[in-house]
N, C-alpha and C. Protein backbone atom coordinates (compact mmCIF):
# COMPACT_ATOMS: atom_id res chain seq x y z
N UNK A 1 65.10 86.76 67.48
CA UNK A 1 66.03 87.08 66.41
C UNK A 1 66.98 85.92 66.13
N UNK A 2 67.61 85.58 64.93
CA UNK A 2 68.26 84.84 64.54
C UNK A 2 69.50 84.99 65.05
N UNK A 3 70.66 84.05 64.93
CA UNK A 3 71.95 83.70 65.64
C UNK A 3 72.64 84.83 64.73
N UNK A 4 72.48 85.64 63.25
CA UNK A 4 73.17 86.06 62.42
C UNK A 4 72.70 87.47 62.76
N UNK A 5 71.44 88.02 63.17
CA UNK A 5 71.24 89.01 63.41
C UNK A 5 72.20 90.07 63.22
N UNK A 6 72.08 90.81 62.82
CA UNK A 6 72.87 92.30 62.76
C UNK A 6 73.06 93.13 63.84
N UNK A 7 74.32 93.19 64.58
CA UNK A 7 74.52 94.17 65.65
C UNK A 7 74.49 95.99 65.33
N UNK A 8 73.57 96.34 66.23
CA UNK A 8 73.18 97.57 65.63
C UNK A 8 72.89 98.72 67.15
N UNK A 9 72.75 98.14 67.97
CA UNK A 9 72.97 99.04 69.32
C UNK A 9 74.12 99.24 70.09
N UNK A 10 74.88 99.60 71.05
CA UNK A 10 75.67 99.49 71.59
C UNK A 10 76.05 98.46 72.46
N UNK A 11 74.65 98.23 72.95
CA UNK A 11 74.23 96.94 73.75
C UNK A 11 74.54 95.96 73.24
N UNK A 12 73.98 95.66 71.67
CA UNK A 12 74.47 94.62 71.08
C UNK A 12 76.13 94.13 70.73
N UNK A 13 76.93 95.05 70.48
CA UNK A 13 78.13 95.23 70.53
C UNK A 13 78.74 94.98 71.90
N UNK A 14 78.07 95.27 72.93
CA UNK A 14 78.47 94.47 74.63
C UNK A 14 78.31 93.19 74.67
N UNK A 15 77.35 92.72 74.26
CA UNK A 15 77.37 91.55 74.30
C UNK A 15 77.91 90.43 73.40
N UNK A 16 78.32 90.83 71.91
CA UNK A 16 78.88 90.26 70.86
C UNK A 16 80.22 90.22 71.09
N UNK A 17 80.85 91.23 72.11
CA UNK A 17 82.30 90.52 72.30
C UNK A 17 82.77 89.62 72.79
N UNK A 18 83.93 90.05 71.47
CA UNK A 18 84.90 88.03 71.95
C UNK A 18 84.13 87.11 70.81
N UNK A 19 83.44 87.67 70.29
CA UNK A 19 82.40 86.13 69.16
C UNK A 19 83.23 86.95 67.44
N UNK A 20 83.06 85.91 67.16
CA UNK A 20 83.43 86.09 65.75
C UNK A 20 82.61 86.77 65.24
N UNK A 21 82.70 87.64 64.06
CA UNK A 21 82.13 88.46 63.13
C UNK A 21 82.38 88.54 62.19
N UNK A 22 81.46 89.05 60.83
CA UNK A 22 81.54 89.35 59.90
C UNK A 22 81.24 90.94 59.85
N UNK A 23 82.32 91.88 58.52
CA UNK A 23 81.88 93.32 58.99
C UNK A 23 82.03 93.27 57.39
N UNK A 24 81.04 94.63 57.52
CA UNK A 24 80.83 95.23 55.99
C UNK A 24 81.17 96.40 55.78
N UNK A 25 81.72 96.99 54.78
CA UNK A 25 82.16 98.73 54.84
C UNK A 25 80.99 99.09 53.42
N UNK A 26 80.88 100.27 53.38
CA UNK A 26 80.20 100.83 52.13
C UNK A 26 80.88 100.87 51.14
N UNK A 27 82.56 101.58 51.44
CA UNK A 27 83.50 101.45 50.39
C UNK A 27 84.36 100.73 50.73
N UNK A 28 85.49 100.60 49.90
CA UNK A 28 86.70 99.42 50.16
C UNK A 28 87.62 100.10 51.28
N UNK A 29 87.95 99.61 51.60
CA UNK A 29 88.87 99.90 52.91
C UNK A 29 90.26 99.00 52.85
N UNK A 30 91.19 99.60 52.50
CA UNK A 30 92.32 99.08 52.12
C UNK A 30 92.26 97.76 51.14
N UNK A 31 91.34 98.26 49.83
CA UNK A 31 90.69 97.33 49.07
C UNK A 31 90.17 96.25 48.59
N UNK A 32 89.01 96.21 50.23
CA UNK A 32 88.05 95.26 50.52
C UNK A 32 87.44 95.69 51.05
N UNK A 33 86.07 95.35 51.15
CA UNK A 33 84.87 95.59 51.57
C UNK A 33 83.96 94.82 52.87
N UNK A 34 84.74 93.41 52.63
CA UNK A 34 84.23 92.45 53.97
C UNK A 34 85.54 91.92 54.48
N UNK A 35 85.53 91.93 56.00
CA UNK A 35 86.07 91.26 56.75
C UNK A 35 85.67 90.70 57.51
N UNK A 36 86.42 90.29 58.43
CA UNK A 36 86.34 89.13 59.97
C UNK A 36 87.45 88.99 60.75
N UNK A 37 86.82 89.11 61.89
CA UNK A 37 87.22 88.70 63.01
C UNK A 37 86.82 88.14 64.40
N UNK A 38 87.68 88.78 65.33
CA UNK A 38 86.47 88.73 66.79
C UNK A 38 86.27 90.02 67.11
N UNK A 39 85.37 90.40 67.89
CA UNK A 39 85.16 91.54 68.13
C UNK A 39 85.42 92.36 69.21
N UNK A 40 86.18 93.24 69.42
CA UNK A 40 86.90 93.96 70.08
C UNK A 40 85.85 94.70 70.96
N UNK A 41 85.10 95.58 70.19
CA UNK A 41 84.12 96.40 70.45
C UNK A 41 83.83 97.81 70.26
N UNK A 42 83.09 98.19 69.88
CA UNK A 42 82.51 99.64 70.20
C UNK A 42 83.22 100.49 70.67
N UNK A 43 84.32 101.18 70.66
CA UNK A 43 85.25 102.34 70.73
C UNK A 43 85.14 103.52 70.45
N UNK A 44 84.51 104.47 71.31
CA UNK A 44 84.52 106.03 70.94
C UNK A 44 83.98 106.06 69.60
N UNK A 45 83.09 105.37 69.10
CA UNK A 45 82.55 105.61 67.66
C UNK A 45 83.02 104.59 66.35
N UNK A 46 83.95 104.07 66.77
CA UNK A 46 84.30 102.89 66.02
C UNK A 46 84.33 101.41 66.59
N UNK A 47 83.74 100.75 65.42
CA UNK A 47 84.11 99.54 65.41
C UNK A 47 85.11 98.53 65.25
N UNK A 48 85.75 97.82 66.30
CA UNK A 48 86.90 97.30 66.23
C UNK A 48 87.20 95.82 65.95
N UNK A 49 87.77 95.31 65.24
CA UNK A 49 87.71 93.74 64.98
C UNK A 49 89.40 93.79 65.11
N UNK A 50 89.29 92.13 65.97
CA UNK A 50 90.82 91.47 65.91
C UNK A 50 90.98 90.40 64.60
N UNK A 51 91.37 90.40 63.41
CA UNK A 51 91.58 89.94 62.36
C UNK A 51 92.48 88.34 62.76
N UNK A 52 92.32 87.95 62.17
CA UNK A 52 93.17 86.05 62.48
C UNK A 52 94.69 86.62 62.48
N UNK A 53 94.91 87.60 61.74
CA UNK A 53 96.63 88.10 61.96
C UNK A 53 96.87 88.53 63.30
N UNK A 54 95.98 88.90 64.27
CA UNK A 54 96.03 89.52 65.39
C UNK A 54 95.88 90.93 65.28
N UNK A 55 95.98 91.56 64.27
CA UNK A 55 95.68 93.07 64.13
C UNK A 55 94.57 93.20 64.41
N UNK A 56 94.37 94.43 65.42
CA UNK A 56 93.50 95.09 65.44
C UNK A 56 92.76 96.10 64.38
N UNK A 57 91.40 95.97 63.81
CA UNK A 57 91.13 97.21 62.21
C UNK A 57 89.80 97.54 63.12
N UNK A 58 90.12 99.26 63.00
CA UNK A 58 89.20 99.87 63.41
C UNK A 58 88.16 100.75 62.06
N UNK A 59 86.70 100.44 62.16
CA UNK A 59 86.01 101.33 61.52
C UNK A 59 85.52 102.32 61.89
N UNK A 60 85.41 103.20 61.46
CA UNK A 60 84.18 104.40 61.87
C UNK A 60 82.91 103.97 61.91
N UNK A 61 81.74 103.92 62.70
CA UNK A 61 80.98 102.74 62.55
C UNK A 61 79.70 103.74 61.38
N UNK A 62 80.13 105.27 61.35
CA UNK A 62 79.16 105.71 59.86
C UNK A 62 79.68 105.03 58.76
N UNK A 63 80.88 104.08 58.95
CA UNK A 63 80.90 103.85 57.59
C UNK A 63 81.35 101.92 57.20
N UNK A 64 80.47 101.52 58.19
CA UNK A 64 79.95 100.04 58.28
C UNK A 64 78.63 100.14 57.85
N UNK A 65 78.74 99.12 56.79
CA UNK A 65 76.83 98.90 56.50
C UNK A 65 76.49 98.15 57.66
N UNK A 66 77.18 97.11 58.06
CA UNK A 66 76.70 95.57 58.85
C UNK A 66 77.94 95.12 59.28
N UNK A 67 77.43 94.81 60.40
CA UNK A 67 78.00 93.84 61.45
C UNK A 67 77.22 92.62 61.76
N UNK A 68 77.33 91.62 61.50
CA UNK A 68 76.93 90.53 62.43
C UNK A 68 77.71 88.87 62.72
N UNK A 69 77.05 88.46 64.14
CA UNK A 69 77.77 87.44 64.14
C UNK A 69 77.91 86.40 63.29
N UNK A 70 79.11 85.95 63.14
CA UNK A 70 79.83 84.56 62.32
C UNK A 70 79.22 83.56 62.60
N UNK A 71 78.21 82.79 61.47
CA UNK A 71 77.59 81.43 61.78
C UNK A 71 78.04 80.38 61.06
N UNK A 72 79.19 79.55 61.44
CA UNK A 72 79.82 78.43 60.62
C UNK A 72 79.78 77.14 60.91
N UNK A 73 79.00 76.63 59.69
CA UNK A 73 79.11 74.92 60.07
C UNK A 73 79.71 74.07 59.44
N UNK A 74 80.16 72.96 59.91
CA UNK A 74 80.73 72.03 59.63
C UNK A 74 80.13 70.72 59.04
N UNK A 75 80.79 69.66 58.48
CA UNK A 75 80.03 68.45 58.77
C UNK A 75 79.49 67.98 59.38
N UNK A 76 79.93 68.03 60.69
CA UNK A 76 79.35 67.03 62.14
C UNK A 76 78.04 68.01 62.45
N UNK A 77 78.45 69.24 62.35
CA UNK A 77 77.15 70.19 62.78
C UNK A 77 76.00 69.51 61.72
N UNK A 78 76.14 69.30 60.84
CA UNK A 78 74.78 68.78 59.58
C UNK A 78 74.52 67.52 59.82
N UNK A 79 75.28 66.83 60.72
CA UNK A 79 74.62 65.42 60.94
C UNK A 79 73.62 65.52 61.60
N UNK A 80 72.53 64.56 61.64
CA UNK A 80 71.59 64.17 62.48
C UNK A 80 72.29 62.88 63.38
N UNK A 81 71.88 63.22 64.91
CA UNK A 81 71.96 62.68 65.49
C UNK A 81 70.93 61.34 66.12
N UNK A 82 69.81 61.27 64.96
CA UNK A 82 69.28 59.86 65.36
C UNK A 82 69.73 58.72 64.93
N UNK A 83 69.09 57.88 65.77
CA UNK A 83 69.89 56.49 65.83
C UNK A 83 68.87 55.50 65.12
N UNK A 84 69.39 54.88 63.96
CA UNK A 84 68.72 53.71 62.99
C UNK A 84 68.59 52.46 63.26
N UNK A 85 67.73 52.08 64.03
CA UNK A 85 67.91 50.27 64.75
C UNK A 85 66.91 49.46 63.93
């Protein structure tokens, strides 16, 4: 499976904490639909993300389309590292 994969077991949610995420709702949720954070975890039925404000936002996880981990690159990440002699 890919690094972006969609967390979708509980298991997967054990192991995705602490990593950045992207989350999706079906409807707007305090009128938005995608967020991010890190991931808290799997709570009695909800999904929990720590937001860059430090707040904690909990979903109901019936009402997340998607979860998956945050894949961000940079410049240096797109370089190639061979050497031209």
């Amino acid at each position: 499976p890919g690094a972006d994969r969609p967390l979708k077991s509980a298991r997967d949610f054990e192991r995705a904490e602490g990593m950045a995420v992207e989350l999706k709702t079906y409807r707007p949720v305090h009128g938005a639909k995608q967020f991010s954070g890190e991931l808290v975890g799997l709570r009695d039925g909800m999904v929990v993300i720590k937001a860059a404000t430090g707040e904690e936002l909990s979903f109901p996880k019936k009402d997340v389309a998607i979860v998956r981990p945050s894949v961000d690159f940079d410049e240096l990440d797109l370089q190639d590292d061979v050497d031209v002699e």
